[in-house]
Protein backbone atom coordinates (compact mmCIF):
# COMPACT_ATOMS: atom_id res chain seq x y z
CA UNK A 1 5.06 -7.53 23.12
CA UNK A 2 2.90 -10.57 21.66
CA UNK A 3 0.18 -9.41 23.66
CA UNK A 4 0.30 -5.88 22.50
CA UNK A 5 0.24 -7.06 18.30
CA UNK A 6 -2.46 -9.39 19.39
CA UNK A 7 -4.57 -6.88 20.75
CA UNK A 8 -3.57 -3.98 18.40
CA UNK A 9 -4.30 -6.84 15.57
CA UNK A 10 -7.95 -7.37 16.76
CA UNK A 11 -8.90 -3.35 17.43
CA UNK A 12 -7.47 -2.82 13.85
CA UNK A 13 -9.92 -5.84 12.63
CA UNK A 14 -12.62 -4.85 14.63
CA UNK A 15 -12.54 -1.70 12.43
CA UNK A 16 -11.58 -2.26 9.45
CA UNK A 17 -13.55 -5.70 8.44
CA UNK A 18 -17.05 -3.61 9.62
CA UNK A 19 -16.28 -0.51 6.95
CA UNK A 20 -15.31 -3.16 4.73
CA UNK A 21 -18.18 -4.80 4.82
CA UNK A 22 -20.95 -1.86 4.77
CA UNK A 23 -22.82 -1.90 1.88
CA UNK A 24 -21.73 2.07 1.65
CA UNK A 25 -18.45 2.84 0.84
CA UNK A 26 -18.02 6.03 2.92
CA UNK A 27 -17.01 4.11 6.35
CA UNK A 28 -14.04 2.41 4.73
CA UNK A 29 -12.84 5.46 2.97
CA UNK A 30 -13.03 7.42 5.61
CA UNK A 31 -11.53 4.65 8.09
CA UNK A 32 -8.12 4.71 5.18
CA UNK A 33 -8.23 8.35 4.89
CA UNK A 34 -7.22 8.32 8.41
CA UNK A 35 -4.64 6.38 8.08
CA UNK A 36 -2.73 7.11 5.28
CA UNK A 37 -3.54 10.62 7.05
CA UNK A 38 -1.05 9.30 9.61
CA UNK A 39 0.92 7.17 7.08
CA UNK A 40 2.29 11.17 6.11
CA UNK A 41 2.68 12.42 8.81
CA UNK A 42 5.54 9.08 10.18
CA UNK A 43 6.45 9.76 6.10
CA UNK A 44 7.62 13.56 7.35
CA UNK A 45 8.82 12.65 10.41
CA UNK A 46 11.10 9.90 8.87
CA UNK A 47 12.11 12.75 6.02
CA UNK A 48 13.81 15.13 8.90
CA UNK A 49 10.79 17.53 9.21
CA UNK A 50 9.65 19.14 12.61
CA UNK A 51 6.62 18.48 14.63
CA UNK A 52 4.27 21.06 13.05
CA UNK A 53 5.56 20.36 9.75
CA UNK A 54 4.39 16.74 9.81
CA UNK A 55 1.52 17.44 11.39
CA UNK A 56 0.86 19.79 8.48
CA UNK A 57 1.70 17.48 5.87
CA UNK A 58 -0.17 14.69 7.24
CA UNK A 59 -3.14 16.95 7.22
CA UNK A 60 -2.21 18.04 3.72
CA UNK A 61 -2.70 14.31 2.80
CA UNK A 62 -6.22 13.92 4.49
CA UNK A 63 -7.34 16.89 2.33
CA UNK A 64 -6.31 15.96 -0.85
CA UNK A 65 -7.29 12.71 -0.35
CA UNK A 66 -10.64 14.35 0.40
CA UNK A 67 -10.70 16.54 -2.20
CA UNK A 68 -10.24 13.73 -4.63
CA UNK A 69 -13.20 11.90 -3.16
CA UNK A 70 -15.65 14.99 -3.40
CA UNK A 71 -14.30 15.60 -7.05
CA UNK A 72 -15.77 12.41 -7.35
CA UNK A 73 -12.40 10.52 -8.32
CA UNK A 74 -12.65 7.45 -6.35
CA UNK A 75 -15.33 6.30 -8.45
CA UNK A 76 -13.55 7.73 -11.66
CA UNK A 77 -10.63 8.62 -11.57
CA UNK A 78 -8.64 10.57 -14.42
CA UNK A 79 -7.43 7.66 -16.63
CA UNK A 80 -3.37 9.13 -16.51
CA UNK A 81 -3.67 8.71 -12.67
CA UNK A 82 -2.76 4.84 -12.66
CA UNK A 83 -0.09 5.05 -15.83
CA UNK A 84 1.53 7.75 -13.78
CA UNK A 85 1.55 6.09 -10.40
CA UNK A 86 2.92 3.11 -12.02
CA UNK A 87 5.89 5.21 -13.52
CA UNK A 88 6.48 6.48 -10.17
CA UNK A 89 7.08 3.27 -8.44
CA UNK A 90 8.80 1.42 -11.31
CA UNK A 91 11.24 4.53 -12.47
CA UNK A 92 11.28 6.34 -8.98
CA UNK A 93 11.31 2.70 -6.57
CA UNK A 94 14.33 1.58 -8.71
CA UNK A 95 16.17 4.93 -8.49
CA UNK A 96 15.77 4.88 -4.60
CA UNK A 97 16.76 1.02 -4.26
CA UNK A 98 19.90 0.93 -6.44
CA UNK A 99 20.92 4.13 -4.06
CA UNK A 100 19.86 2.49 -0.89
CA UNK A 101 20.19 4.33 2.53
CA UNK A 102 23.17 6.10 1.85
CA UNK A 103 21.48 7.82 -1.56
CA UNK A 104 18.10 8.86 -0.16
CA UNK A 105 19.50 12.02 2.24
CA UNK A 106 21.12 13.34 -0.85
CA UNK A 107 17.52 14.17 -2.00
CA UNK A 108 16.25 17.23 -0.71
CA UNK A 109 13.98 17.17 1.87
CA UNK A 110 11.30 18.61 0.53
CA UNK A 111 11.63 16.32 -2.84
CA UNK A 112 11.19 13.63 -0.55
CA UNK A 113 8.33 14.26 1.60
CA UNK A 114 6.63 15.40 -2.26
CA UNK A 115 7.63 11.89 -3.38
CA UNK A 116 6.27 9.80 -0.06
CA UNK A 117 3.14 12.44 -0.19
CA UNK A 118 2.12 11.38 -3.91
CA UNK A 119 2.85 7.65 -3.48
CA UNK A 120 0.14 7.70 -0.21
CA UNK A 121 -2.09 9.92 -1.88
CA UNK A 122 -2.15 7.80 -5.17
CA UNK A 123 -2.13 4.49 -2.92
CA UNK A 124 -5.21 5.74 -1.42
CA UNK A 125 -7.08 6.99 -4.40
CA UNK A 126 -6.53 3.15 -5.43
CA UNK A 127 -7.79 1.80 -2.60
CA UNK A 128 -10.71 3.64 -2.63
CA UNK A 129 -11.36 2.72 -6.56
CA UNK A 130 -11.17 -0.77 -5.52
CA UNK A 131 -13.18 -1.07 -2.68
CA UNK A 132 -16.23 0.64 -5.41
CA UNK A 133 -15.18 -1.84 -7.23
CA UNK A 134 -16.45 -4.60 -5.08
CA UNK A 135 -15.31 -6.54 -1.93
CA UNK A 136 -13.97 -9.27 -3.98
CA UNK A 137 -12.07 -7.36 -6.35
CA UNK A 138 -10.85 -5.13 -3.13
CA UNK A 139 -9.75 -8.39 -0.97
CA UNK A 140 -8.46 -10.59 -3.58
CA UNK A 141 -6.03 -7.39 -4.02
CA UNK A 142 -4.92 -7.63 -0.38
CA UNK A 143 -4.50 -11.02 -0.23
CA UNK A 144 -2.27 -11.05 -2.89
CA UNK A 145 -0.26 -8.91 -1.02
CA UNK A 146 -0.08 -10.79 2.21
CA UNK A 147 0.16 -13.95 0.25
CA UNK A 148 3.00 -12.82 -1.53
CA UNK A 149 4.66 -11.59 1.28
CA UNK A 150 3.96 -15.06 3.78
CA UNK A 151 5.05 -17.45 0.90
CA UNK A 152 8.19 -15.18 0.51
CA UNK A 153 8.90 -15.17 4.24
CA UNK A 154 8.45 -19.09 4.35
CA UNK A 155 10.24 -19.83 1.17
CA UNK A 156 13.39 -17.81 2.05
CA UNK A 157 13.48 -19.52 5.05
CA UNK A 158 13.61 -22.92 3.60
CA UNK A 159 15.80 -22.35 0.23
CA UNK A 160 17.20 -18.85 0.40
CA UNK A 161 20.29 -18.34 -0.68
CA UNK A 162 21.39 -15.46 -2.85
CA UNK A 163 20.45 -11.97 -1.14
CA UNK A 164 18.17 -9.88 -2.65
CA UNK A 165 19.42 -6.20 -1.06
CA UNK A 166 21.79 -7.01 2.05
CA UNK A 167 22.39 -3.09 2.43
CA UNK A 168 18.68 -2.69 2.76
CA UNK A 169 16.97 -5.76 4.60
CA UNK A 170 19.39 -8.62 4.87
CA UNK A 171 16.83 -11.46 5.45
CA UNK A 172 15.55 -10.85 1.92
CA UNK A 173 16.33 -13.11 -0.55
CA UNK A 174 15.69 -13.77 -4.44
CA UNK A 175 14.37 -17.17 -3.83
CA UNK A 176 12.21 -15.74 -1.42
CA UNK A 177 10.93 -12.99 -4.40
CA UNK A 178 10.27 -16.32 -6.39
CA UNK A 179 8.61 -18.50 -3.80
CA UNK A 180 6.39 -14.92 -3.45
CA UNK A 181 5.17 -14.82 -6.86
CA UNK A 182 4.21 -18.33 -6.88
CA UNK A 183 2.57 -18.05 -3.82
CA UNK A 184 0.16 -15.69 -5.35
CA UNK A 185 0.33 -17.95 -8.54
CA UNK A 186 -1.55 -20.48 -6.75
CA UNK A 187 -4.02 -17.91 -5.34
CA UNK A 188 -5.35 -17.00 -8.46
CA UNK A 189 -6.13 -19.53 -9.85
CA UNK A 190 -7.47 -21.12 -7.10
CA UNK A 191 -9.65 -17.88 -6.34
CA UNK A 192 -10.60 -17.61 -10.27
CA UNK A 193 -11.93 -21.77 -9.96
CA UNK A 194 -13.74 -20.32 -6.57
CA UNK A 195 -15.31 -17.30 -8.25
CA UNK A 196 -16.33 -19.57 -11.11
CA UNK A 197 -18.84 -21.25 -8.74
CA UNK A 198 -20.23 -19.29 -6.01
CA UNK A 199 -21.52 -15.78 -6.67
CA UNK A 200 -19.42 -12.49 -6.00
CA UNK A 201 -20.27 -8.91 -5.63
CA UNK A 202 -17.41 -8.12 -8.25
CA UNK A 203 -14.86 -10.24 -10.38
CA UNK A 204 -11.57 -10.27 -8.50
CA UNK A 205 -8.30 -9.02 -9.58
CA UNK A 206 -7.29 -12.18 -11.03
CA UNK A 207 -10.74 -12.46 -13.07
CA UNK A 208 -10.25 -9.10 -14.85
CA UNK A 209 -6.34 -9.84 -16.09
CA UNK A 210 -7.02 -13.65 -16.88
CA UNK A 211 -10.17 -12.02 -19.20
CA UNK A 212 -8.12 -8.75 -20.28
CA UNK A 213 -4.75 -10.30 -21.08
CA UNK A 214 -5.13 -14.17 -21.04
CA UNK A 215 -3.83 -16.91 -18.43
CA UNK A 216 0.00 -16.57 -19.65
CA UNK A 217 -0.37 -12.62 -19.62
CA UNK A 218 -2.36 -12.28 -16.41
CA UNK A 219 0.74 -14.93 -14.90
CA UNK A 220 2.88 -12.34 -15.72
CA UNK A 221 1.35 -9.03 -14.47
CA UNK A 222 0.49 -10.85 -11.57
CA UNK A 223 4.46 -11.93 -10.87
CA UNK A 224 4.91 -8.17 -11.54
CA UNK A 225 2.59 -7.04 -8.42
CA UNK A 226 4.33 -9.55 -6.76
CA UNK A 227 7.40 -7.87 -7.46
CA UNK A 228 6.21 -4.53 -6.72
CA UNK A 229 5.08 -5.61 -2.98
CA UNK A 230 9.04 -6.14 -2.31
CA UNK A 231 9.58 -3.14 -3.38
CA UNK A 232 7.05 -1.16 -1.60
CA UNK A 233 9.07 -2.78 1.32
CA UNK A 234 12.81 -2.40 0.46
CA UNK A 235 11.07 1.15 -0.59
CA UNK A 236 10.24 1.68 3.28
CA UNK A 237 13.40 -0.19 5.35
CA UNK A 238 15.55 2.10 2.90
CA UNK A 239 13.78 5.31 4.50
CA UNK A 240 14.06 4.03 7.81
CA UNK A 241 17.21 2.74 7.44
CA UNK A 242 18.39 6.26 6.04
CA UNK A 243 16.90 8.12 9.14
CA UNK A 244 18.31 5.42 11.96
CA UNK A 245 14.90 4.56 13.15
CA UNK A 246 13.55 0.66 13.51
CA UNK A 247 9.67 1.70 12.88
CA UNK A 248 7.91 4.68 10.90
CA UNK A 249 6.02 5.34 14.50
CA UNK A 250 4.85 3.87 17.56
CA UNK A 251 1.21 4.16 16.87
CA UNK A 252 0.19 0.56 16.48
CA UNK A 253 1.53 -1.09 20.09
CA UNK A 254 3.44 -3.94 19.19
CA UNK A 255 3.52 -3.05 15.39
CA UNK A 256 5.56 -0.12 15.02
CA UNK A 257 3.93 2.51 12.33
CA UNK A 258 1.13 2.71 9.85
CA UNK A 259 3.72 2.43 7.08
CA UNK A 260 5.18 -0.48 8.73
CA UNK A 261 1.59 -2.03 7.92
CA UNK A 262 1.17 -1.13 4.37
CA UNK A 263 4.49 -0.74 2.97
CA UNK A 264 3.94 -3.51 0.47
CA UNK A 265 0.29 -2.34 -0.43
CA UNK A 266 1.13 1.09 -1.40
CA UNK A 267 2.96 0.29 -5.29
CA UNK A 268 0.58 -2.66 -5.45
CA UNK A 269 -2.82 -1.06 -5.68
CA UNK A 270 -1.84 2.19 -8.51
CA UNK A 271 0.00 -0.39 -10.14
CA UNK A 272 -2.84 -3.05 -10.56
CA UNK A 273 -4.87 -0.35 -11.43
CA UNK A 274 -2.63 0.89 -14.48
CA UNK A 275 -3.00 -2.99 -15.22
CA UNK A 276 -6.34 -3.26 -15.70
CA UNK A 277 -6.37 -0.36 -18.21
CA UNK A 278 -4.14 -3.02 -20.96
């Protein structure tokens, strides 16, 4: 098993860190297309459709996803895309958590396979927007959320106590939520005193809110995208949960799905987006 997420791990970097680094964006896109492409598809299959059905939606995905590209969105997108997004995961995330596994199957199907497509489709419209961005604004967005998620892991291990959604994922706890957000505390500011003296393609996440709304103001949207990357995973283990299975698929060896991947990613990038525009 170690073997296979060590291996999986390296074929997934030996992709990904090459588009990333391109000077043309196309590679990258293309590289995430394909995966939230499959990202749908374990969405439908989790959401009690049929083979051809998923296969259908997933390809659904890869066109609108497309479709926004060649309407030239990912380099400007329609400003109400990100305010909207945001409402979805804030209004919609909390509906689904507070009903856990037991309230998701009382949504029709096809309201939820709507709901996961949007969510995928607006996480990768993000994406996309951010890698155009720049590289640094791009990675200092995914560190944040594997930052947030490693200091959360770690600091619920060492002083967790109160749960933060036993009926959902049990390990989770609200100290662990808290050691999180400082985690990515102390990333920001030390990537805004690293930016501040060696030259970048782009000024990171952190840059823009710290200049936009001010240390105290950026502290606080940034503890909010720390926030939202729980969610994106209570979001997931309550669909999974809800539909008996352990992982969204078995097409990462050793990983389980796509969404198991970038469950905490998917709120995090509309949201910082809809940030930004304060």
């Amino acid at each position: 098993m170690l073997t296979q997420r060590i291996v999986t791990a390296l074929v997934l970097l030996a992709l990904l860190v090459p588009a990333l680094l391109t000077d043309r964006a196309w590679p990258f896109n293309l590289l995430t297309l394909l995966l939230i492409a499959a990202a749908g598809w374990e969405w439908a299959r989790l959401n009690q459709a049929g083979a051809a059905a998923a296969t259908a939606m997933g390809a659904g995905l890869a066109l609108a996803c497309a479709a926004a590209y060649a309407a030239g969105w990912s380099a400007r997108p329609p400003v109400a895309v990100w305010p909207m997004a945001a409402l979805l995961w804030l209004a919609g995330g909390a509906w689904v958590l507070r009903g856990g596994p037991t309230g998701w199957p009382r949504l029709p199907p096809s309201a939820r396979w709507l709901l996961g497509l949007l969510a995928l489709w607006a996480a990768w419209l993000a994406i996309s927007h951010a890698r155009g961005i720049g590289i640094n604004f791009i990675l200092s967005v995914f560190c944040l959320v594997w930052v947030a998620d490693i200091a959360a892991y770690f600091g619920g291990r060492r002083f967790g106590r109160r749960k933060l959604a036993p009926s959902i994922s049990p390990g989770k706890s609200w100290e662990g939520v808290y050691s999180g957000m400082f985690g990515v505390f102390l990333l920001a500011l030390a990537w805004r005193a690293m930016e501040a003296r060696v030259a970048t393609d782009s000024l990171s996440l952190y840059g823009q809110l710290i200049e936009r709304l001010g240390l105290l103001g950026a502290l606080l949207a940034l503890a909010v995208l720390a926030g939202m990357s729980v969610v994106g995973d209570l979001f997931e283990s309550v669909v999974k949960r809800a539909a008996g299975a352990k992982d969204s698929s078995r097409l990462l060896p050793g990983h389980g799905g796509v969404l198991d991947r970038v469950d905490a990613l998917l709120p995090v990038f509309p949201v910082a987006m809809a940030l930004l525009l304060l």
